[in-house]
PDB file of N, CA and C in Angstrom:
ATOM      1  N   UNK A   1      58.670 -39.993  34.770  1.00  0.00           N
ATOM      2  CA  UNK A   1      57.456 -40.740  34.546  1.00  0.00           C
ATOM      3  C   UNK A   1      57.815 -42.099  33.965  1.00  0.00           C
ATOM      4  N   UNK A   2      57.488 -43.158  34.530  1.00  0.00           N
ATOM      5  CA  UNK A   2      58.058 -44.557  34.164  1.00  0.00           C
ATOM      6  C   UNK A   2      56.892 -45.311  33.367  1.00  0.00           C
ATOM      7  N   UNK A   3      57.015 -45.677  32.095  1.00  0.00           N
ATOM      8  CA  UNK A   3      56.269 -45.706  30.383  1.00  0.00           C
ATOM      9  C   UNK A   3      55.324 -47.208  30.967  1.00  0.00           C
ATOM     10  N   UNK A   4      54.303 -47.068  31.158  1.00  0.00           N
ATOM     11  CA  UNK A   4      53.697 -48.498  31.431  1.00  0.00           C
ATOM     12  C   UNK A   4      54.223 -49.501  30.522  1.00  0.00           C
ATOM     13  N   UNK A   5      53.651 -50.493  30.953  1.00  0.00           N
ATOM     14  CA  UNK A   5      54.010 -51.733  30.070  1.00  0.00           C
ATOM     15  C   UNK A   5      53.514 -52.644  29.471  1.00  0.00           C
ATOM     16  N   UNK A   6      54.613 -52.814  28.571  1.00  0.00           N
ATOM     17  CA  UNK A   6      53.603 -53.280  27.613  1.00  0.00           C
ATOM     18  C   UNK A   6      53.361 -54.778  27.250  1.00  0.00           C
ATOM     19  N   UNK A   7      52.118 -54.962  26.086  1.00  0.00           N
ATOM     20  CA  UNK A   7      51.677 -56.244  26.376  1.00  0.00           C
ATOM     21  C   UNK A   7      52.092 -57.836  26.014  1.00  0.00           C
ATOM     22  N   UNK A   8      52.905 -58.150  26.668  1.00  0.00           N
ATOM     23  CA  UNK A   8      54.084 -58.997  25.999  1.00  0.00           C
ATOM     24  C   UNK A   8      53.270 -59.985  24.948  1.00  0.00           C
ATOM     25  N   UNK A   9      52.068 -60.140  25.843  1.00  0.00           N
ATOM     26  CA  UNK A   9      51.102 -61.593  24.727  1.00  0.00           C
ATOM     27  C   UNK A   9      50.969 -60.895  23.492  1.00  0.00           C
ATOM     28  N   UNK A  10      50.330 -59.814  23.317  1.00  0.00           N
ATOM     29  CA  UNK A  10      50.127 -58.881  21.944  1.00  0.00           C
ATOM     30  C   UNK A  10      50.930 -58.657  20.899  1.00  0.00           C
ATOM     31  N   UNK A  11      52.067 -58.662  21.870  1.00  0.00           N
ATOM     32  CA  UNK A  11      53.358 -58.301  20.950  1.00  0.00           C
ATOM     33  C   UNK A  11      53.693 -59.541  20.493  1.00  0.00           C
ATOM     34  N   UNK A  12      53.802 -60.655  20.982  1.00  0.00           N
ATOM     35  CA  UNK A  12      53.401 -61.883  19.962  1.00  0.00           C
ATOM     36  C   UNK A  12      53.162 -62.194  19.596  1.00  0.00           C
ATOM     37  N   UNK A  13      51.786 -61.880  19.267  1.00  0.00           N
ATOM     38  CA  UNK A  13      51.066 -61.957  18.615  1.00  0.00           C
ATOM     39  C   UNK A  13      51.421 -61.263  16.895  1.00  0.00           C
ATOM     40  N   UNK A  14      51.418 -59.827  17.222  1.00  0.00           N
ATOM     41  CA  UNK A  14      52.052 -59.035  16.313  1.00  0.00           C
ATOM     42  C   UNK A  14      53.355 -59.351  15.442  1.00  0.00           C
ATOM     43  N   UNK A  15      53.638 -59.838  16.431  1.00  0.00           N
ATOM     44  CA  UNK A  15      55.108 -60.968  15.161  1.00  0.00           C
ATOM     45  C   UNK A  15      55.018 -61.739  14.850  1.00  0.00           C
ATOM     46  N   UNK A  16      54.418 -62.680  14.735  1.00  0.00           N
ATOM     47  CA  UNK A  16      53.933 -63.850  14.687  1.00  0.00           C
ATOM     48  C   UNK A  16      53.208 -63.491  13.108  1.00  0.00           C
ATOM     49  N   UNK A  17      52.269 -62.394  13.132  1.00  0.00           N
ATOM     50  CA  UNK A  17      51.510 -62.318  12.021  1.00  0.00           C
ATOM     51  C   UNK A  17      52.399 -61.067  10.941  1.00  0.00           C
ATOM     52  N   UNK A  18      52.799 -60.451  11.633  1.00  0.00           N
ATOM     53  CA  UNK A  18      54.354 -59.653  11.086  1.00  0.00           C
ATOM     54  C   UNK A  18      54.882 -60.689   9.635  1.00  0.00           C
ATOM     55  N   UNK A  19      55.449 -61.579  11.011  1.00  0.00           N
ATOM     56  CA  UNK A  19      56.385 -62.675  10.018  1.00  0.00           C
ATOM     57  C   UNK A  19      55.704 -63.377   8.513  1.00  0.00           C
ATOM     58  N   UNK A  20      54.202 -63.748   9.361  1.00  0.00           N
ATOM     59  CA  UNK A  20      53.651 -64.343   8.102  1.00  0.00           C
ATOM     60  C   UNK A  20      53.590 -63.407   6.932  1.00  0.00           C
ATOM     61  N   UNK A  21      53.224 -62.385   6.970  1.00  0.00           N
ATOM     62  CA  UNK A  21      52.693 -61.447   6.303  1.00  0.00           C
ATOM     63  C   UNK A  21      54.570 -60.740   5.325  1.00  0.00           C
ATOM     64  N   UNK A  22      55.331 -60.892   6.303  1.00  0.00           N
ATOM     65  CA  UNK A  22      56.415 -60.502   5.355  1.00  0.00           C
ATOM     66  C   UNK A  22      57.164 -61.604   4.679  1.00  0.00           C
ATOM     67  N   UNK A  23      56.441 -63.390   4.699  1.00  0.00           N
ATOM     68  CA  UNK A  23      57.055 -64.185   4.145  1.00  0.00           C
ATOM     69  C   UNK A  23      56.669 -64.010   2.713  1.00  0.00           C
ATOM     70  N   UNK A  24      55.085 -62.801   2.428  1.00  0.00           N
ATOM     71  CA  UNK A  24      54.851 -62.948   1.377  1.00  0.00           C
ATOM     72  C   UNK A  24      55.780 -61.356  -0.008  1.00  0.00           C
ATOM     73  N   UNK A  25      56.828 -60.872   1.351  1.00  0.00           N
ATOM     74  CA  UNK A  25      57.037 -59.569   0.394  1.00  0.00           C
ATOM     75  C   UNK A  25      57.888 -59.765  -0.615  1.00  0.00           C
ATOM     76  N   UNK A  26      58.341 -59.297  -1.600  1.00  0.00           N
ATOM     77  CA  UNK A  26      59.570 -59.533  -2.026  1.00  0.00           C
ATOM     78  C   UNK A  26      61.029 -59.541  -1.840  1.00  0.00           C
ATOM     79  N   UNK A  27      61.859 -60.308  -2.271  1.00  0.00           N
ATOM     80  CA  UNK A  27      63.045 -59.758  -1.344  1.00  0.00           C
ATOM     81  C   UNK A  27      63.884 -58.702  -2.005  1.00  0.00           C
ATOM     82  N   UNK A  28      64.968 -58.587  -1.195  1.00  0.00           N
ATOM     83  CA  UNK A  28      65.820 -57.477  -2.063  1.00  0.00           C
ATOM     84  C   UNK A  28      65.577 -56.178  -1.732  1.00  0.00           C
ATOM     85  N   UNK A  29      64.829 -55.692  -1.028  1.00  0.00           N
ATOM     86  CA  UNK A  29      64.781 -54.286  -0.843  1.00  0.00           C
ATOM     87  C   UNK A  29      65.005 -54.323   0.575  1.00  0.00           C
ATOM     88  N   UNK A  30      66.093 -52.898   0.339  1.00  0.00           N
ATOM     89  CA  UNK A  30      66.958 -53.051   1.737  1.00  0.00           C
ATOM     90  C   UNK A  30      66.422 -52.441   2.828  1.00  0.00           C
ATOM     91  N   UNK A  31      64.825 -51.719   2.476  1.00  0.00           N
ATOM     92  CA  UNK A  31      64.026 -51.117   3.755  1.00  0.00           C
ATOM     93  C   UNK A  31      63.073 -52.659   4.230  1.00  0.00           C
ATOM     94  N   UNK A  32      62.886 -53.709   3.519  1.00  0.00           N
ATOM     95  CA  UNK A  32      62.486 -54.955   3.636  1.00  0.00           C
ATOM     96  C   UNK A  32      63.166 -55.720   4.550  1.00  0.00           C
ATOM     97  N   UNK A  33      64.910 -55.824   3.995  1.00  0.00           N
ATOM     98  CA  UNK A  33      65.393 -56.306   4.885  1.00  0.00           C
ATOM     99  C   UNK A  33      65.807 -55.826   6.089  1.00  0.00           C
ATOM    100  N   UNK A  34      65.794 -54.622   6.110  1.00  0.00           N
ATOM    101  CA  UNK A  34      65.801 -54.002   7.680  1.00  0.00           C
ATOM    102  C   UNK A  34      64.637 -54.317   8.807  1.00  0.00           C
ATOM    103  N   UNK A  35      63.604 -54.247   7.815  1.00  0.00           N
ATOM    104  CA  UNK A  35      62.205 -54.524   8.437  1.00  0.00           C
ATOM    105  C   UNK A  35      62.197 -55.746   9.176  1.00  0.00           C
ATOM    106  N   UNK A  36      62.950 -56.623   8.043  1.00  0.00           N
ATOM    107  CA  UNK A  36      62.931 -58.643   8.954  1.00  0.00           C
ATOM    108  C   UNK A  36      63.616 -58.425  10.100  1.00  0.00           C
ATOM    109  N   UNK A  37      65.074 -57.878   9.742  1.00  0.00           N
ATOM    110  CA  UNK A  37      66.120 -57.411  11.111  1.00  0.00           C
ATOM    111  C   UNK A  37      65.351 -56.942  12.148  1.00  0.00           C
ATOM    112  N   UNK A  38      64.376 -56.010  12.188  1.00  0.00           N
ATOM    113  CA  UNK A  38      63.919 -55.423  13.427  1.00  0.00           C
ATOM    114  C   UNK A  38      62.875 -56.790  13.496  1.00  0.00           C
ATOM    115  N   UNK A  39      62.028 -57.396  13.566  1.00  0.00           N
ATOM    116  CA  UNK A  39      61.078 -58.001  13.803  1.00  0.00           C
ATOM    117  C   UNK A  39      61.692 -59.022  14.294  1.00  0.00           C
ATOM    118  N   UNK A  40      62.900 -59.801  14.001  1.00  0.00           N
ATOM    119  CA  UNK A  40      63.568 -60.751  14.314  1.00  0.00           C
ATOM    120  C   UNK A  40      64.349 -60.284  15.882  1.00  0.00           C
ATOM    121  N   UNK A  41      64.456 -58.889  15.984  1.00  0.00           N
ATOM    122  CA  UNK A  41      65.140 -58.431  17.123  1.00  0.00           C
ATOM    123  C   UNK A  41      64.028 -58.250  18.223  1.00  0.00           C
ATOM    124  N   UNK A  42      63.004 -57.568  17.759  1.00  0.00           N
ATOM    125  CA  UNK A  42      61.739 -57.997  18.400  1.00  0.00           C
ATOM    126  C   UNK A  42      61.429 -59.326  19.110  1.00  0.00           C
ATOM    127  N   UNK A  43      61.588 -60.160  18.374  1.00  0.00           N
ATOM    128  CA  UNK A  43      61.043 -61.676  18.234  1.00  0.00           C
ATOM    129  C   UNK A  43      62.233 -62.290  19.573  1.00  0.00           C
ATOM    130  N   UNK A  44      63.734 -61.661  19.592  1.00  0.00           N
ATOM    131  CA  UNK A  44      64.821 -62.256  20.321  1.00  0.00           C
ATOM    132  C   UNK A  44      64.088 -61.587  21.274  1.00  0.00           C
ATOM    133  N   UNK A  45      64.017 -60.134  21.418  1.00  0.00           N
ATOM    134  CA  UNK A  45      63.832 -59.682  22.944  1.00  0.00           C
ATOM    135  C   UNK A  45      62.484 -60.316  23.664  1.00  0.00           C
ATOM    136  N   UNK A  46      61.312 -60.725  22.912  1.00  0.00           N
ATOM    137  CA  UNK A  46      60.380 -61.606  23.599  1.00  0.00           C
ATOM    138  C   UNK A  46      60.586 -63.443  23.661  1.00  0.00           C
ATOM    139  N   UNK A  47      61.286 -63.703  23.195  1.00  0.00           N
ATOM    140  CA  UNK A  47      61.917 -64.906  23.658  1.00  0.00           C
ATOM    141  C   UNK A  47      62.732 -65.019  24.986  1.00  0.00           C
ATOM    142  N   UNK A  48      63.336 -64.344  25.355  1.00  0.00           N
ATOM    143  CA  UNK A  48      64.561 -63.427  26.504  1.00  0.00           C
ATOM    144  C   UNK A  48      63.455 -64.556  27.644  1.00  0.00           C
ATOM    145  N   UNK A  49      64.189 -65.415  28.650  1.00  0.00           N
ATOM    146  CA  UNK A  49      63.791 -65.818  29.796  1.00  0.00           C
ATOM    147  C   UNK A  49      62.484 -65.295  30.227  1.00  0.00           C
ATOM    148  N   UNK A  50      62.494 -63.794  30.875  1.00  0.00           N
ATOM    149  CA  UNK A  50      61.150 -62.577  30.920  1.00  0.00           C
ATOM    150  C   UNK A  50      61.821 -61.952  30.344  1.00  0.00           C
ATOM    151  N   UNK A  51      61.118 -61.189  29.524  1.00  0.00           N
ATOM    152  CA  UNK A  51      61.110 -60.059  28.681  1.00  0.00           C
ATOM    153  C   UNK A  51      61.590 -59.116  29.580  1.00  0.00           C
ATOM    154  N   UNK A  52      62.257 -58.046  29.128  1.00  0.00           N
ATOM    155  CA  UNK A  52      62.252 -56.723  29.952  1.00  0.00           C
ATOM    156  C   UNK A  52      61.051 -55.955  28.721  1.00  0.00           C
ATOM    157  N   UNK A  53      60.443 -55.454  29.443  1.00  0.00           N
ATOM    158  CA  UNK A  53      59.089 -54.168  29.268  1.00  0.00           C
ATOM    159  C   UNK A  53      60.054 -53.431  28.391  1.00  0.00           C
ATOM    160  N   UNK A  54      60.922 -52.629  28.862  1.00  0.00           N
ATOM    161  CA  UNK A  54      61.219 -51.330  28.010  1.00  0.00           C
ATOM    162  C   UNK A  54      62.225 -51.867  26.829  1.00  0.00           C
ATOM    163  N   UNK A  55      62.849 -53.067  26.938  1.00  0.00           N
ATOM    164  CA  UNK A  55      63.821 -53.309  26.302  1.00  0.00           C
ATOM    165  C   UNK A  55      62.674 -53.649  24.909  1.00  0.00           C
ATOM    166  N   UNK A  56      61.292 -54.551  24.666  1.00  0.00           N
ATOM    167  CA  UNK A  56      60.330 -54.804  24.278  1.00  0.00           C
ATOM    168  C   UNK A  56      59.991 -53.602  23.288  1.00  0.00           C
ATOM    169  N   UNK A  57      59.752 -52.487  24.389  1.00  0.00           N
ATOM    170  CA  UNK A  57      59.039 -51.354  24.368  1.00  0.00           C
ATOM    171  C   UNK A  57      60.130 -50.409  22.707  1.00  0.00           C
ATOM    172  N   UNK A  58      61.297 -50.645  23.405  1.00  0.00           N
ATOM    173  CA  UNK A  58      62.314 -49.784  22.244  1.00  0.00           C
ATOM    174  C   UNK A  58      61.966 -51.104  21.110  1.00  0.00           C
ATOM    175  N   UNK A  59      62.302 -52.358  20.739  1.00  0.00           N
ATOM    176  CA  UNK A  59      61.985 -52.865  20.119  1.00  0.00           C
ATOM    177  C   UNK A  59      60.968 -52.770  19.003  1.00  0.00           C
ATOM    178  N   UNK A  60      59.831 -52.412  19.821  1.00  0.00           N
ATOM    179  CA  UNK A  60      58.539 -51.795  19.177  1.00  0.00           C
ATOM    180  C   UNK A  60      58.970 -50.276  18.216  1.00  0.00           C
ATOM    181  N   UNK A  61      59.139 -49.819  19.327  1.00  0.00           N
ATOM    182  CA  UNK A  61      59.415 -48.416  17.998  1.00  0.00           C
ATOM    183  C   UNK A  61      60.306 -48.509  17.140  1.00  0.00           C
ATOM    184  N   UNK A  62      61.326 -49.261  17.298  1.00  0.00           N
ATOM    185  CA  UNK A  62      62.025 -49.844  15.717  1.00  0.00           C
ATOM    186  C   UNK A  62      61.505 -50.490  14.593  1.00  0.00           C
ATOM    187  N   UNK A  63      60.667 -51.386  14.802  1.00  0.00           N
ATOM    188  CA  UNK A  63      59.292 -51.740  13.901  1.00  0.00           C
ATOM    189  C   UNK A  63      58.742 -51.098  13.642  1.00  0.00           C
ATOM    190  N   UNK A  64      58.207 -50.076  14.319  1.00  0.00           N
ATOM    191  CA  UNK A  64      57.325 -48.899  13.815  1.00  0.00           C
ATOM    192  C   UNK A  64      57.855 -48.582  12.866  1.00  0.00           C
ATOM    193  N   UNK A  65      59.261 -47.720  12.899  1.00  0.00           N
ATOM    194  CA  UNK A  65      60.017 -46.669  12.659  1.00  0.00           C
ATOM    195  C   UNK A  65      59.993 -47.796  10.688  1.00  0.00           C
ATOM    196  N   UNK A  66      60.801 -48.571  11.689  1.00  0.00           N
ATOM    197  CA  UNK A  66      61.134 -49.665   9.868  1.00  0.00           C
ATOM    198  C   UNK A  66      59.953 -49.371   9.304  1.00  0.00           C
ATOM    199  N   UNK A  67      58.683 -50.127   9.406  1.00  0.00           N
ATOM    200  CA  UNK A  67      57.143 -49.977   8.813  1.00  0.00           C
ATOM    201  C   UNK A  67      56.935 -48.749   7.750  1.00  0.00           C
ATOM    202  N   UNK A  68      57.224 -47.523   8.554  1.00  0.00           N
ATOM    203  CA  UNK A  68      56.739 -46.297   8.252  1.00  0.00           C
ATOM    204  C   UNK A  68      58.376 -46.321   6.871  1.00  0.00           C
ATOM    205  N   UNK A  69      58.867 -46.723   7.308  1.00  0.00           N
ATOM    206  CA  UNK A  69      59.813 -46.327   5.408  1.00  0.00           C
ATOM    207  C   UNK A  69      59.860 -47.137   4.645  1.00  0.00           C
ATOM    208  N   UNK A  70      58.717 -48.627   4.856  1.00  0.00           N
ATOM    209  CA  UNK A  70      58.771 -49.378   4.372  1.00  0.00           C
ATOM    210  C   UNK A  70      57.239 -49.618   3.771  1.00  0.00           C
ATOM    211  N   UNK A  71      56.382 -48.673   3.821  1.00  0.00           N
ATOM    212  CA  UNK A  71      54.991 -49.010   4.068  1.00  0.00           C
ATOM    213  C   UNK A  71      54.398 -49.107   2.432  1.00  0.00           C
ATOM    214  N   UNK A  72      55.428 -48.449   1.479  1.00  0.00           N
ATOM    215  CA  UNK A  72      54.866 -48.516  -0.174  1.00  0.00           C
ATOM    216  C   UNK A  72      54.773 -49.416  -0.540  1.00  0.00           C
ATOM    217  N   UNK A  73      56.082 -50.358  -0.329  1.00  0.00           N
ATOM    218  CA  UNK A  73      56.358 -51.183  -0.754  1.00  0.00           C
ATOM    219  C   UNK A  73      55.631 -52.281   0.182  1.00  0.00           C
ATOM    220  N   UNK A  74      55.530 -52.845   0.957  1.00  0.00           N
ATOM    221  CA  UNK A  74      54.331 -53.321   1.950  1.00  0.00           C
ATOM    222  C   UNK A  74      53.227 -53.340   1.055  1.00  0.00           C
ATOM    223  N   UNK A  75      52.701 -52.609   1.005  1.00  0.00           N
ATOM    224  CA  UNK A  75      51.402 -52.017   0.231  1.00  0.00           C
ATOM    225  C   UNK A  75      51.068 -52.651  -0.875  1.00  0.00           C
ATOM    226  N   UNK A  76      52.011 -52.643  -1.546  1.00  0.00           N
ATOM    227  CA  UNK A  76      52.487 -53.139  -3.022  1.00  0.00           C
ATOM    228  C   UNK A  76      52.216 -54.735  -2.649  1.00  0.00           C
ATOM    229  N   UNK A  77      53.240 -55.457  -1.515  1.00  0.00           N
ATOM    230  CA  UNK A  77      53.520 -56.748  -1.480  1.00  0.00           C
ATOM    231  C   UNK A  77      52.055 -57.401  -0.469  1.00  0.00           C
ATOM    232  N   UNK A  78      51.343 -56.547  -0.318  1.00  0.00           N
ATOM    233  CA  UNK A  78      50.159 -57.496   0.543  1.00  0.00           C
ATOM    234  C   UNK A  78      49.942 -57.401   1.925  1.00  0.00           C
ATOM    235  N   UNK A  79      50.759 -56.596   2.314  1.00  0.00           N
ATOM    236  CA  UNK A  79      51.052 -56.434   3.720  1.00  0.00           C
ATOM    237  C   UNK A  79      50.471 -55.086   3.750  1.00  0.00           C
ATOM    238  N   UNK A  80      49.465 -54.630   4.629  1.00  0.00           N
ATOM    239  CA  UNK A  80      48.951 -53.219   5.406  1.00  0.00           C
ATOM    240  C   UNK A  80      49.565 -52.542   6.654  1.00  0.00           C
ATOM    241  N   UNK A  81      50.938 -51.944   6.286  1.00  0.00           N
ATOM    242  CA  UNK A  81      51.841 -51.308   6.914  1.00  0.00           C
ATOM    243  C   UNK A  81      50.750 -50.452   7.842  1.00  0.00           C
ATOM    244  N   UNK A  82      49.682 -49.730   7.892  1.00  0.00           N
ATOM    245  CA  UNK A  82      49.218 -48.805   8.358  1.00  0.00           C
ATOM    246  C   UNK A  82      48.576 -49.409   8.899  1.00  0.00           C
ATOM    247  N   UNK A  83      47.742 -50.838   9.412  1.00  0.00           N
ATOM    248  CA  UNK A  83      47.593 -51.740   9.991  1.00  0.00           C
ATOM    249  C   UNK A  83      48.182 -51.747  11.737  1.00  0.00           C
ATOM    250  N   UNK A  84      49.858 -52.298  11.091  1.00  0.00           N
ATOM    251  CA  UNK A  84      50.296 -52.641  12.104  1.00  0.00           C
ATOM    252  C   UNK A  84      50.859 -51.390  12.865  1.00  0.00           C
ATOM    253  N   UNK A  85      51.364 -50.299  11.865  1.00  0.00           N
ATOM    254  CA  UNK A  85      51.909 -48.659  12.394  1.00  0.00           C
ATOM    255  C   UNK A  85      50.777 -49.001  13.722  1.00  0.00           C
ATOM    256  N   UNK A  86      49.635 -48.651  13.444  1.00  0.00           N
ATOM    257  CA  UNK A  86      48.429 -48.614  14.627  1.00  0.00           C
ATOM    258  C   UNK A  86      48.304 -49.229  15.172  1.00  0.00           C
ATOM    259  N   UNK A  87      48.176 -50.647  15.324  1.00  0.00           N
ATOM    260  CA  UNK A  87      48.514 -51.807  16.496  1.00  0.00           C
ATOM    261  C   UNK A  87      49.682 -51.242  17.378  1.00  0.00           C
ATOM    262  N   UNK A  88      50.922 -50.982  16.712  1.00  0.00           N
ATOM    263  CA  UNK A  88      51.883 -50.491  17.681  1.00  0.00           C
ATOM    264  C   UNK A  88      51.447 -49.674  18.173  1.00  0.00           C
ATOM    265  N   UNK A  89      51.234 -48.203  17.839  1.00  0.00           N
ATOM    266  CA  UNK A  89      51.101 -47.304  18.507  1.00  0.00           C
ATOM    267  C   UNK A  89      50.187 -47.025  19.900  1.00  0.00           C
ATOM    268  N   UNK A  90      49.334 -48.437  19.656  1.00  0.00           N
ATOM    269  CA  UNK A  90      48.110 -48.644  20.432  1.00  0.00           C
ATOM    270  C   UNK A  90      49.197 -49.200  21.417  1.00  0.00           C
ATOM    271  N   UNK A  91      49.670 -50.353  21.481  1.00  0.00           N
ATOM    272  CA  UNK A  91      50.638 -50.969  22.517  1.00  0.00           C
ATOM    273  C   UNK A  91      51.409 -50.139  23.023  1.00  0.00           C
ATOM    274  N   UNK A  92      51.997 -49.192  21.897  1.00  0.00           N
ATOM    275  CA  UNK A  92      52.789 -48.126  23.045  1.00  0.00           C
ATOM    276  C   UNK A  92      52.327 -46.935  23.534  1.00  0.00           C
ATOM    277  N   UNK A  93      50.812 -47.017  23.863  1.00  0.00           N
ATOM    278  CA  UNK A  93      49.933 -45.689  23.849  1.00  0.00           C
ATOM    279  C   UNK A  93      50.652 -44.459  23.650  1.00  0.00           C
ATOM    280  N   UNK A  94      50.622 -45.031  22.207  1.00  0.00           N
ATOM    281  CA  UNK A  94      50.509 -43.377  20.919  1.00  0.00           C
ATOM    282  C   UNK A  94      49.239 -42.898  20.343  1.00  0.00           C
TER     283      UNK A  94
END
């Protein structure tokens, strides 16, 4: 079964406001900085000439994945981890 695809504009969207939103976290915490790492890897694979869909697609669930061990502290810093958990999951119909 081949995973539809997904919405490249959205997902730019989603980083775009990602980024803003984690310029306000604190630094130093190393589920934080993993979090920038994936969003920034995100951010490379939709820059890419065309995007590849699935390459996008894994991208996404690494953000997720980061989010979800990062979401207390999020919480704490201003950012609504459970927010974006659901935006993704919506893009990757979860």
């Amino acid at each position: 079964m081949e995973a539809r695809k997904v919405d490249i504009e959205a997902v730019a969207a989603l980083v775009e406001a990602l980024e803003r939103d984690l310029e306000k976290v604190r630094a130093g915490s190393g589920d934080v900085d993993a979090l920038r790492r994936e969003v920034d890897a995100l951010k490379a694979a939709l820059d890419a000439g065309e995007p590849h869909h699935e390459g996008v697609r894994e991208k996404l669930h690494d953000v997720r994945g980061s989010l979800e061990s990062t979401k207390d502290t999020l919480w704490e810093d201003a950012v609504i981890g459970g927010d974006y958990i659901s935006r993704i999951g919506r893009m990757l119909g979860m």
